[in-house]
C-alpha atoms as a PDB file:
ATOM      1  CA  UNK A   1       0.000   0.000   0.000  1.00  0.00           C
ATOM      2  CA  UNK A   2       1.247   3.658  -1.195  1.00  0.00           C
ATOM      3  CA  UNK A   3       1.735   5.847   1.803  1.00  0.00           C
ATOM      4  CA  UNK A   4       0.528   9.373   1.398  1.00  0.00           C
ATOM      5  CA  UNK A   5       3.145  11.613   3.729  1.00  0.00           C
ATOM      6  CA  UNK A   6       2.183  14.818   4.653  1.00  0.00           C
ATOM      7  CA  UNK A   7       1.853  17.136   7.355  1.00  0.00           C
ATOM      8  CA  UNK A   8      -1.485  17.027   8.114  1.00  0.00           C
ATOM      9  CA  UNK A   9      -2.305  18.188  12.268  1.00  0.00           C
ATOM     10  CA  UNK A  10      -4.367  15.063  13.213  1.00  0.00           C
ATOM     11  CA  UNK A  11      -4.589  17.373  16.709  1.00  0.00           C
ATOM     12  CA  UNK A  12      -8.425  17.522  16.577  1.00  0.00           C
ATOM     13  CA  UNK A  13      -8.412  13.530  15.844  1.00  0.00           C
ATOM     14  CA  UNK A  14      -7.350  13.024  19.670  1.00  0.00           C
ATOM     15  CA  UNK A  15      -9.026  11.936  22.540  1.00  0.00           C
ATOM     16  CA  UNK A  16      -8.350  11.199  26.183  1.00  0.00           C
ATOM     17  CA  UNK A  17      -9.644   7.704  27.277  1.00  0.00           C
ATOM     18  CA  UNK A  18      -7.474   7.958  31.276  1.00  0.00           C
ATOM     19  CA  UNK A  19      -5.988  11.081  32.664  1.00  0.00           C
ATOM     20  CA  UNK A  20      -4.697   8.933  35.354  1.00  0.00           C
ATOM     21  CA  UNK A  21      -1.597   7.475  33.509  1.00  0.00           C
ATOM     22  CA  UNK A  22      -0.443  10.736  32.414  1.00  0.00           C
ATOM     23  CA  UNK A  23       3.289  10.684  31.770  1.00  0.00           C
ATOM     24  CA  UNK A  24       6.176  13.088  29.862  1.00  0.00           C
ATOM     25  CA  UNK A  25       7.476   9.829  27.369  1.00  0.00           C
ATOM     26  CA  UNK A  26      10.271  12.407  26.411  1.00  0.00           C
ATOM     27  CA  UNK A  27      11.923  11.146  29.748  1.00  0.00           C
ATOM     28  CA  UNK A  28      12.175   7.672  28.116  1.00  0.00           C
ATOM     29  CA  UNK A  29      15.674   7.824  25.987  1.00  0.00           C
ATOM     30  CA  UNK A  30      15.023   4.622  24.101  1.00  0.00           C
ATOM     31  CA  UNK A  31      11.463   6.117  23.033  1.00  0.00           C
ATOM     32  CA  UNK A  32      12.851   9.828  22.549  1.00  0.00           C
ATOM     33  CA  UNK A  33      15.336   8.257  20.068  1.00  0.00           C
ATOM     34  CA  UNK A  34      13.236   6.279  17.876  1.00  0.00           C
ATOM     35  CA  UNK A  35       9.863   9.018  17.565  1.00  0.00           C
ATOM     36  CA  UNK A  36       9.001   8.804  13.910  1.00  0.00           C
ATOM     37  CA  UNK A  37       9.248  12.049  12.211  1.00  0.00           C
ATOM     38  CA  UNK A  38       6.316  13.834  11.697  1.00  0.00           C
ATOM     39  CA  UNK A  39       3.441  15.830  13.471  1.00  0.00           C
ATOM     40  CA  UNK A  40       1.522  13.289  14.371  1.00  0.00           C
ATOM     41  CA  UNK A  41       4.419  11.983  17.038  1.00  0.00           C
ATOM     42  CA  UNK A  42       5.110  15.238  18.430  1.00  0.00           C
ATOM     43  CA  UNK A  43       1.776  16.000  19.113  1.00  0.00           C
ATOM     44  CA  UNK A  44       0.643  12.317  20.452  1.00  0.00           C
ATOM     45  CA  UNK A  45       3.712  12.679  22.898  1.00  0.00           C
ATOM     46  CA  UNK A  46       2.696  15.738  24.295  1.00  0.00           C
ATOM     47  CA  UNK A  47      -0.740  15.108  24.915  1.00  0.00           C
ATOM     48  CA  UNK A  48       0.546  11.892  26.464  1.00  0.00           C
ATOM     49  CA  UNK A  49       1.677  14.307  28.871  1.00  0.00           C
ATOM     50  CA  UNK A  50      -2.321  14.765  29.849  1.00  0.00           C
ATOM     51  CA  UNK A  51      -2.961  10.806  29.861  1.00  0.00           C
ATOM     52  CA  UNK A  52      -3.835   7.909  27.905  1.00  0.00           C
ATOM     53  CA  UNK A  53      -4.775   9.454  23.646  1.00  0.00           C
ATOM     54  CA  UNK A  54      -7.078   7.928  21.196  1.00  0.00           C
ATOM     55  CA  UNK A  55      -6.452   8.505  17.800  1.00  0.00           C
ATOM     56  CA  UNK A  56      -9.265   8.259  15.401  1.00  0.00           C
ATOM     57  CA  UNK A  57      -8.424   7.994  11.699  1.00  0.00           C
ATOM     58  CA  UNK A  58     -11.526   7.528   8.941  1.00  0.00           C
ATOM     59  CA  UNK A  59     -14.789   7.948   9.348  1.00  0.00           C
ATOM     60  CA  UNK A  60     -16.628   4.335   7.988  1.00  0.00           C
ATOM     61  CA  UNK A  61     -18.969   2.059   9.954  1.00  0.00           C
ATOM     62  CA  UNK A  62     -16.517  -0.700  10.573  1.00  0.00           C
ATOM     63  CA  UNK A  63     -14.437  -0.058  13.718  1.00  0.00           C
ATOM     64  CA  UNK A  64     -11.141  -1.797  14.654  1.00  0.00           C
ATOM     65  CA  UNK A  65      -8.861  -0.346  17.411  1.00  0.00           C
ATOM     66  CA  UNK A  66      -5.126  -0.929  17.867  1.00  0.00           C
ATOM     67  CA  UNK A  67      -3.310  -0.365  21.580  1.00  0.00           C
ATOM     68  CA  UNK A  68       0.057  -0.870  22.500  1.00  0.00           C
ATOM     69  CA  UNK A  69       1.803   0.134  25.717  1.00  0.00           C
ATOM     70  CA  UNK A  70      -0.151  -2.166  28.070  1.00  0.00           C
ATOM     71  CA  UNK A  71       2.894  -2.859  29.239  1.00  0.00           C
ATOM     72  CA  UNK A  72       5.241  -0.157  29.577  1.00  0.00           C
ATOM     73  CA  UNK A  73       8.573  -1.362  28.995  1.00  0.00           C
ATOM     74  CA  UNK A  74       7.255  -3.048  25.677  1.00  0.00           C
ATOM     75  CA  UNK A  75       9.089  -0.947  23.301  1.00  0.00           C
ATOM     76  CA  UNK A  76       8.632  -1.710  19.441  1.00  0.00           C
ATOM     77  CA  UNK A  77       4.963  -1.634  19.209  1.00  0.00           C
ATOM     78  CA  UNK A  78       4.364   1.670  20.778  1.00  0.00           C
ATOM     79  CA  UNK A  79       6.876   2.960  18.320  1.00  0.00           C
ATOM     80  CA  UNK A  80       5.020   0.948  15.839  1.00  0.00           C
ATOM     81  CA  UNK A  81       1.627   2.521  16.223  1.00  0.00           C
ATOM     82  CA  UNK A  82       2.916   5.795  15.741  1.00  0.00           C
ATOM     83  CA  UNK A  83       4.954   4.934  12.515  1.00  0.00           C
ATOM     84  CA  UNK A  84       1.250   3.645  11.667  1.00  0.00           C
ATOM     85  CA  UNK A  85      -0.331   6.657  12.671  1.00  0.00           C
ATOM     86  CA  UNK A  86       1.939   8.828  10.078  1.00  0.00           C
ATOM     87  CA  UNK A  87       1.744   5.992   7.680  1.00  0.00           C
ATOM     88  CA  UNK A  88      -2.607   6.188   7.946  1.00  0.00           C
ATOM     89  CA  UNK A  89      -3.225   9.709   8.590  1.00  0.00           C
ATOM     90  CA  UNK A  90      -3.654  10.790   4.853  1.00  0.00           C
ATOM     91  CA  UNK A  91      -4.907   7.504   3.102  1.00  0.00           C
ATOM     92  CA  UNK A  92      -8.724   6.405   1.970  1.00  0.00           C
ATOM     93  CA  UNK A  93      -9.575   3.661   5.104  1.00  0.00           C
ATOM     94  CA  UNK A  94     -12.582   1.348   4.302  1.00  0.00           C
ATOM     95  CA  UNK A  95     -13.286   1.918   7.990  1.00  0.00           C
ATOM     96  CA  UNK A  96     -12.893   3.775  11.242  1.00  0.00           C
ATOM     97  CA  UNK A  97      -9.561   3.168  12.704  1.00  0.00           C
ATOM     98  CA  UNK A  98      -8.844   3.938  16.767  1.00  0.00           C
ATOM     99  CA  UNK A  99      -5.176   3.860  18.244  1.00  0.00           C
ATOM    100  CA  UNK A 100      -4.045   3.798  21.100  1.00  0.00           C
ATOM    101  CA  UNK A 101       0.186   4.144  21.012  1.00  0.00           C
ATOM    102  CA  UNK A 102       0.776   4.602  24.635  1.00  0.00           C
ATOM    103  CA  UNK A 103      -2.089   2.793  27.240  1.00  0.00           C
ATOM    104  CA  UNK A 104      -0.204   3.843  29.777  1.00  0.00           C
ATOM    105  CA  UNK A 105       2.346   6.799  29.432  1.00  0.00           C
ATOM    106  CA  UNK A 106       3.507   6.737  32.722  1.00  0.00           C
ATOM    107  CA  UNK A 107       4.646   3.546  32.446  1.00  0.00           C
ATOM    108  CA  UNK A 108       6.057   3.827  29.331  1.00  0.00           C
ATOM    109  CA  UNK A 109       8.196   7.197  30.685  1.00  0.00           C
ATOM    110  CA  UNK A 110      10.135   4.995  33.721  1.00  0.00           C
ATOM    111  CA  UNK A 111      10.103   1.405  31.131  1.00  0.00           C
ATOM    112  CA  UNK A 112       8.292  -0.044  33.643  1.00  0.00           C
ATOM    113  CA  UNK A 113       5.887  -3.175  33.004  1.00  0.00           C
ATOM    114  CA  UNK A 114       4.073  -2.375  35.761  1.00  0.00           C
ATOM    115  CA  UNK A 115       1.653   0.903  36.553  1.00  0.00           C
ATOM    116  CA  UNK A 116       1.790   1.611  39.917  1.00  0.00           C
ATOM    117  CA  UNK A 117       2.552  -1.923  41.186  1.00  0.00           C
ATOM    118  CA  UNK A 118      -0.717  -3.456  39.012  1.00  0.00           C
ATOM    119  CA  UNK A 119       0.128  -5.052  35.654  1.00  0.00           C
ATOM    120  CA  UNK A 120      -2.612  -3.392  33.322  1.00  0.00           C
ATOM    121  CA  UNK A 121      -3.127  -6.970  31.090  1.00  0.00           C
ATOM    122  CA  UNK A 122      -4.525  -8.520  34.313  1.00  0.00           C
ATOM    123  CA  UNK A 123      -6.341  -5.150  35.103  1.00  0.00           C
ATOM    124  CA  UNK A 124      -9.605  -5.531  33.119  1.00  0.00           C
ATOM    125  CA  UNK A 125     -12.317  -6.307  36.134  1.00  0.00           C
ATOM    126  CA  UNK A 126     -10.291  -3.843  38.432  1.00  0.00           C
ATOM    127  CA  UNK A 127     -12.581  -0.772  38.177  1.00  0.00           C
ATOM    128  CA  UNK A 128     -10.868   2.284  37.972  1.00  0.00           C
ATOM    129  CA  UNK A 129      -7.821   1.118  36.111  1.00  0.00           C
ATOM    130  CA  UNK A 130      -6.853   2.292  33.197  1.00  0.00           C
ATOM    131  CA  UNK A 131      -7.589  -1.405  31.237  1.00  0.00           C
ATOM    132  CA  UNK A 132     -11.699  -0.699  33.150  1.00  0.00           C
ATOM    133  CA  UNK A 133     -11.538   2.681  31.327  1.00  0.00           C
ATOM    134  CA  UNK A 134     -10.334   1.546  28.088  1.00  0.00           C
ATOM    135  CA  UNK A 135     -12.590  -1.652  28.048  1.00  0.00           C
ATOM    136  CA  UNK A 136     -14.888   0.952  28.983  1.00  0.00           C
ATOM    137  CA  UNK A 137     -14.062   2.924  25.776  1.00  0.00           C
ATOM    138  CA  UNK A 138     -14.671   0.253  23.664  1.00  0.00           C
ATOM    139  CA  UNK A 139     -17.975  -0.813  24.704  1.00  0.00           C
ATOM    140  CA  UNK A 140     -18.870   3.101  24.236  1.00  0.00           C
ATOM    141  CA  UNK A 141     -17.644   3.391  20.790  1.00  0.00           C
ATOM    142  CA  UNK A 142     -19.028   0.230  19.911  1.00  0.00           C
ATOM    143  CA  UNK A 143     -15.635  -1.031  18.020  1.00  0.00           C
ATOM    144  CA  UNK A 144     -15.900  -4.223  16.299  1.00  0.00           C
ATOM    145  CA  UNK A 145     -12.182  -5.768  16.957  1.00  0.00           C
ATOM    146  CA  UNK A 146      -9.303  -5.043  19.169  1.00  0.00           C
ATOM    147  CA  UNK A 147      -5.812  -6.000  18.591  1.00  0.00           C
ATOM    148  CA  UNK A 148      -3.210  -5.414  21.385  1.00  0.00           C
ATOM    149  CA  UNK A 149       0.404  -5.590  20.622  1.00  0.00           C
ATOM    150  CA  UNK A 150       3.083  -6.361  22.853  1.00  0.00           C
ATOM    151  CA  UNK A 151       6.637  -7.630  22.890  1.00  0.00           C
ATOM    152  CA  UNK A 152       8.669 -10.328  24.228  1.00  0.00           C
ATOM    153  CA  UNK A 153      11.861 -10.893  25.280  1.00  0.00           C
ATOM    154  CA  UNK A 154      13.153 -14.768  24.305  1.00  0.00           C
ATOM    155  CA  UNK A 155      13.019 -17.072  27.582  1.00  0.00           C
ATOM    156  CA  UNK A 156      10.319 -15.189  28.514  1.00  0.00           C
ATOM    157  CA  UNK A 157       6.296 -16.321  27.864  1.00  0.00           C
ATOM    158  CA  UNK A 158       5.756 -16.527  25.478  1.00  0.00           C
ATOM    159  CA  UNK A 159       9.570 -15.445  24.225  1.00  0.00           C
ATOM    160  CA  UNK A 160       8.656 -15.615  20.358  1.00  0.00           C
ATOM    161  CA  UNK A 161       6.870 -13.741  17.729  1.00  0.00           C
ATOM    162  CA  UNK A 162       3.385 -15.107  18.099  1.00  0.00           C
ATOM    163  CA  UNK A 163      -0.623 -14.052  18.031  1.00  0.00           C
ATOM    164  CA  UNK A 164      -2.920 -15.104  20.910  1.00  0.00           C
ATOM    165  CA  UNK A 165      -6.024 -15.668  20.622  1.00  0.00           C
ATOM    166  CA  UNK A 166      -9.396 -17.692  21.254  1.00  0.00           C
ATOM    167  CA  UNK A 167     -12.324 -19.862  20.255  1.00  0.00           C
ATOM    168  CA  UNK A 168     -14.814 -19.513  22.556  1.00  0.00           C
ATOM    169  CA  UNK A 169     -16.966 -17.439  23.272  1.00  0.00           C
ATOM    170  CA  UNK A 170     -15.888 -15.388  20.036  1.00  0.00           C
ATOM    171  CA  UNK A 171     -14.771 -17.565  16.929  1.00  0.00           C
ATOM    172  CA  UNK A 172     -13.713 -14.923  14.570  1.00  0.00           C
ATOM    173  CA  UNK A 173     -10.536 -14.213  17.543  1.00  0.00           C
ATOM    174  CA  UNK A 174      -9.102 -17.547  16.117  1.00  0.00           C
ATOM    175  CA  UNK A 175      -9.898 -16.217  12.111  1.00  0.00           C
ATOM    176  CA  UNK A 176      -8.225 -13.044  12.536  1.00  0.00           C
ATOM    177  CA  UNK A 177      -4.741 -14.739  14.572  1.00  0.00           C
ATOM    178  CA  UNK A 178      -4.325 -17.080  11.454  1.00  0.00           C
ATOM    179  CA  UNK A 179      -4.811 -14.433   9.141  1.00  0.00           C
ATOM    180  CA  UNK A 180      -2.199 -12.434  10.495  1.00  0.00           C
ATOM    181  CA  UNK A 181       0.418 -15.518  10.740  1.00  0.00           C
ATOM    182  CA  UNK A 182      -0.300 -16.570   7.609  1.00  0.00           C
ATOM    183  CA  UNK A 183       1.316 -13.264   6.206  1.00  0.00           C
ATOM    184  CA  UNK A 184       4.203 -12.637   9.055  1.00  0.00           C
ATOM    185  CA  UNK A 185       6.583 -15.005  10.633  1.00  0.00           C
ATOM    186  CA  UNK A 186       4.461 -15.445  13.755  1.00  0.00           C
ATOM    187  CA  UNK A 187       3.510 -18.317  15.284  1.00  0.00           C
ATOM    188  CA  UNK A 188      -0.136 -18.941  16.301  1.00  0.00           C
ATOM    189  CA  UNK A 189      -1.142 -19.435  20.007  1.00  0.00           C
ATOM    190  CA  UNK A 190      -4.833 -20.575  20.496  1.00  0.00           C
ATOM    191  CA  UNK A 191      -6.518 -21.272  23.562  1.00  0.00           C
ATOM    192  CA  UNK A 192     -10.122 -23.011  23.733  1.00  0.00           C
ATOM    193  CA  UNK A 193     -11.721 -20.475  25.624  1.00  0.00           C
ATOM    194  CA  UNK A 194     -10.866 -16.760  27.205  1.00  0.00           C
ATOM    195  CA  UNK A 195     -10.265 -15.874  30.378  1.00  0.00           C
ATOM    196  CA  UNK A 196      -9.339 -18.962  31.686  1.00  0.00           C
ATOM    197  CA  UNK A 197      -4.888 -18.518  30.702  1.00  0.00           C
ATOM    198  CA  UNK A 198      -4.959 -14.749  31.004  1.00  0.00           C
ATOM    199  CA  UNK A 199      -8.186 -13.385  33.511  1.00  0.00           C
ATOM    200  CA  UNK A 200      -8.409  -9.680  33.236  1.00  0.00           C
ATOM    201  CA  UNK A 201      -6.297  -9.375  29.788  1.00  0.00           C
ATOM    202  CA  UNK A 202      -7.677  -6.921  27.044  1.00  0.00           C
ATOM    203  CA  UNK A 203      -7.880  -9.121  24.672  1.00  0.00           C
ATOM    204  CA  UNK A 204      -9.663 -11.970  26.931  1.00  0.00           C
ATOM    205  CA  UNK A 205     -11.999  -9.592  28.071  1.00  0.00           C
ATOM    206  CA  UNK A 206     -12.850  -8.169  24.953  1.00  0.00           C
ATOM    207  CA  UNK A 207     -13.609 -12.148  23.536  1.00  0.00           C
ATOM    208  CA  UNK A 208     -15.955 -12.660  26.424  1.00  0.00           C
ATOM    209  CA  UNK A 209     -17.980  -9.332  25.649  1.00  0.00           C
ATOM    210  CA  UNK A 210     -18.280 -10.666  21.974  1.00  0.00           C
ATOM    211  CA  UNK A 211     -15.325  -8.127  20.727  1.00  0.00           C
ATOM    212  CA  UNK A 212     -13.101 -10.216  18.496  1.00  0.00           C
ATOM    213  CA  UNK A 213      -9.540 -10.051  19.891  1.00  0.00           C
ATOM    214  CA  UNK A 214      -5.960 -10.816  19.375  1.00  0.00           C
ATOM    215  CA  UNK A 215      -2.526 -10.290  21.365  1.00  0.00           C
ATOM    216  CA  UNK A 216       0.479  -9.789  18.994  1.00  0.00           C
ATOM    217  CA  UNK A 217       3.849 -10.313  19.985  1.00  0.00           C
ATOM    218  CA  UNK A 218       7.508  -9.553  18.617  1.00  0.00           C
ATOM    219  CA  UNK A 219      10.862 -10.324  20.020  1.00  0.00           C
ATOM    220  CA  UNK A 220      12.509  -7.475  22.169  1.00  0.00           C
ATOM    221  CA  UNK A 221      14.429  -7.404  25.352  1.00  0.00           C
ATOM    222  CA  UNK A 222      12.395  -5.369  27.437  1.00  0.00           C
ATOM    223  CA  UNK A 223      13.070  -1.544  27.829  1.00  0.00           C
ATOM    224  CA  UNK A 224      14.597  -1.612  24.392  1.00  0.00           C
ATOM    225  CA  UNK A 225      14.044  -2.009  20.715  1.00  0.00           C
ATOM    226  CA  UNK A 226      15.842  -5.096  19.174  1.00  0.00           C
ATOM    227  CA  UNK A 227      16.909  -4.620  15.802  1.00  0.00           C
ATOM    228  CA  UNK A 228      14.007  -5.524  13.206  1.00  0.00           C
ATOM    229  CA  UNK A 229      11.026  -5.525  16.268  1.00  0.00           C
ATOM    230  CA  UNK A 230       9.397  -2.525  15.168  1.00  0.00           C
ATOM    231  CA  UNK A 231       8.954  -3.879  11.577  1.00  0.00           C
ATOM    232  CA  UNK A 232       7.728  -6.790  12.626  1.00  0.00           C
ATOM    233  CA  UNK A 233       5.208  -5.356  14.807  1.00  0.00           C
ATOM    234  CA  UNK A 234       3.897  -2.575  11.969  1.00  0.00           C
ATOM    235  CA  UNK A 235       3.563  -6.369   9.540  1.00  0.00           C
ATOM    236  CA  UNK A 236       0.921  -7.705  11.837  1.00  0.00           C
ATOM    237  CA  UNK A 237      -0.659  -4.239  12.205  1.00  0.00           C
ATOM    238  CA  UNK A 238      -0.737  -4.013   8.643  1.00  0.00           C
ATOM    239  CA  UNK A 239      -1.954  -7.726   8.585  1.00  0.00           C
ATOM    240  CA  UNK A 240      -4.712  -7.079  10.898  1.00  0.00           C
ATOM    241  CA  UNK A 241      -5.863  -4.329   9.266  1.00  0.00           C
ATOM    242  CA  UNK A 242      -5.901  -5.932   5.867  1.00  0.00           C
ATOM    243  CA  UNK A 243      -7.896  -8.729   7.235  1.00  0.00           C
ATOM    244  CA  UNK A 244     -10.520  -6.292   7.879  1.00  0.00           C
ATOM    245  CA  UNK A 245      -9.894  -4.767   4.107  1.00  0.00           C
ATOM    246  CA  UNK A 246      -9.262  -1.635   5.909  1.00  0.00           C
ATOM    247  CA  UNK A 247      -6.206  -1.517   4.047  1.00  0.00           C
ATOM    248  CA  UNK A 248      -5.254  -2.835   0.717  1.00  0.00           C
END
């Protein structure tokens, strides 16, 4: 798919979902070095500064959402989603498109996995977190699927490039992870039925509401950006979004 790169101010595309994970991401070296150039960046890191944005790109009745940063110290797919965001900003989308680059700033300012001593992909039933709020969001936009990217460092779980997802209670979970692997070098990871591996994860939680899900993961120590991650990560955006002919 032809790019279109411009510098058009997506400013009054933004949203706040959380003000309560409000963080300056400039403080993170590893992030500050890798920002994408354009607009778009600068102006999603400083309103990170205010909390937890949603981007909304196109305007059609389908609705997928993208979110990375769940985990703070998860590097490549935060930098991803921005790279996606300049990549998007400009072209024809059969759809609605929501992002979500940082879930939770703060955490992604100190490289921390952890917000405030609660890991945010066990977080979903914890009212007043910001996984409630963005589960929350969801529901209130009525999107149609959710993909939530992450990385992994190797000897870790699951320490390879991989999509998670379900069958039960929500089959098309299971369609969209072998979609994406089918066109990227990851590996699928299917469980039977959600919540029962991973209670309180986004994407389990959005499978048991009837919200097609899938976690994807790429290879990265933690805290940094392994060589070749990022790419990786933007392929199964790209994927995902293609399943949903969102994208050509």
């Amino acid at each position: 798919m032809a790019f279109a790169q411009t510098k058009e101010d997506i400013s009054g595309k933004i949203s706040l979902i959380s003000t309560q994970a409000r963080g300056d991401i400039d403080d993170n070296d590893v992030i500050k070095n890798n920002v994408p150039y354009g607009i778009s960046s600068k102006i999603l890191l400083k309103i990170a500064k205010k909390g937890t944005p949603l981007v909304k790109l196109g305007n059609g009745n389908l609705k997928v959402m993208l979110v990375a940063g769940i985990h703070g110290n998860e590097l490549p797919p935060q930098i991803g989603l921005l790279k996606l965001v300049e990549r998007l900003r400009n072209s024809k989308l059969n759809g609605t498109v929501y992002i979500i680059p940082f879930a939770a700033p703060l955490a992604t300012r100190n490289n921390s996995r952890w917000l405030d001593g609660l890991d945010l992909n066990r977080a979903g039933l914890n009212e007043g977190s910001v996984t409630y709020d963005l589960l929350k969001s969801i529901q209130e936009l009525e999107v149609d699927a959710v993909a939530d990217f992450h990385s992994t460092k190797i000897g870790s779980n699951p320490g390879r490039e991989s999509v998670f997802c379900t069958k039960n209670p929500c089959g098309e979970s299971f369609e969209i992870g072998q979609f994406i692997t089918k066109r990227t070098s990851s590996e699928l990871i299917c469980y039977n039925a959600a919540g029962k591996m991973y209670n309180g994860a986004l994407e389990d939680e959005c499978n048991i509401r009837g919200i097609p899900a899938v976690t994807c993961e790429v290879v990265s120590e933690n805290g940094q950006i392994t060589p070749g991650s990022t790419e990786k990560s933007l392929m199964q955006m790209e994927s995902y979004l293609k399943y949903f002919k969102i994208i050509d």
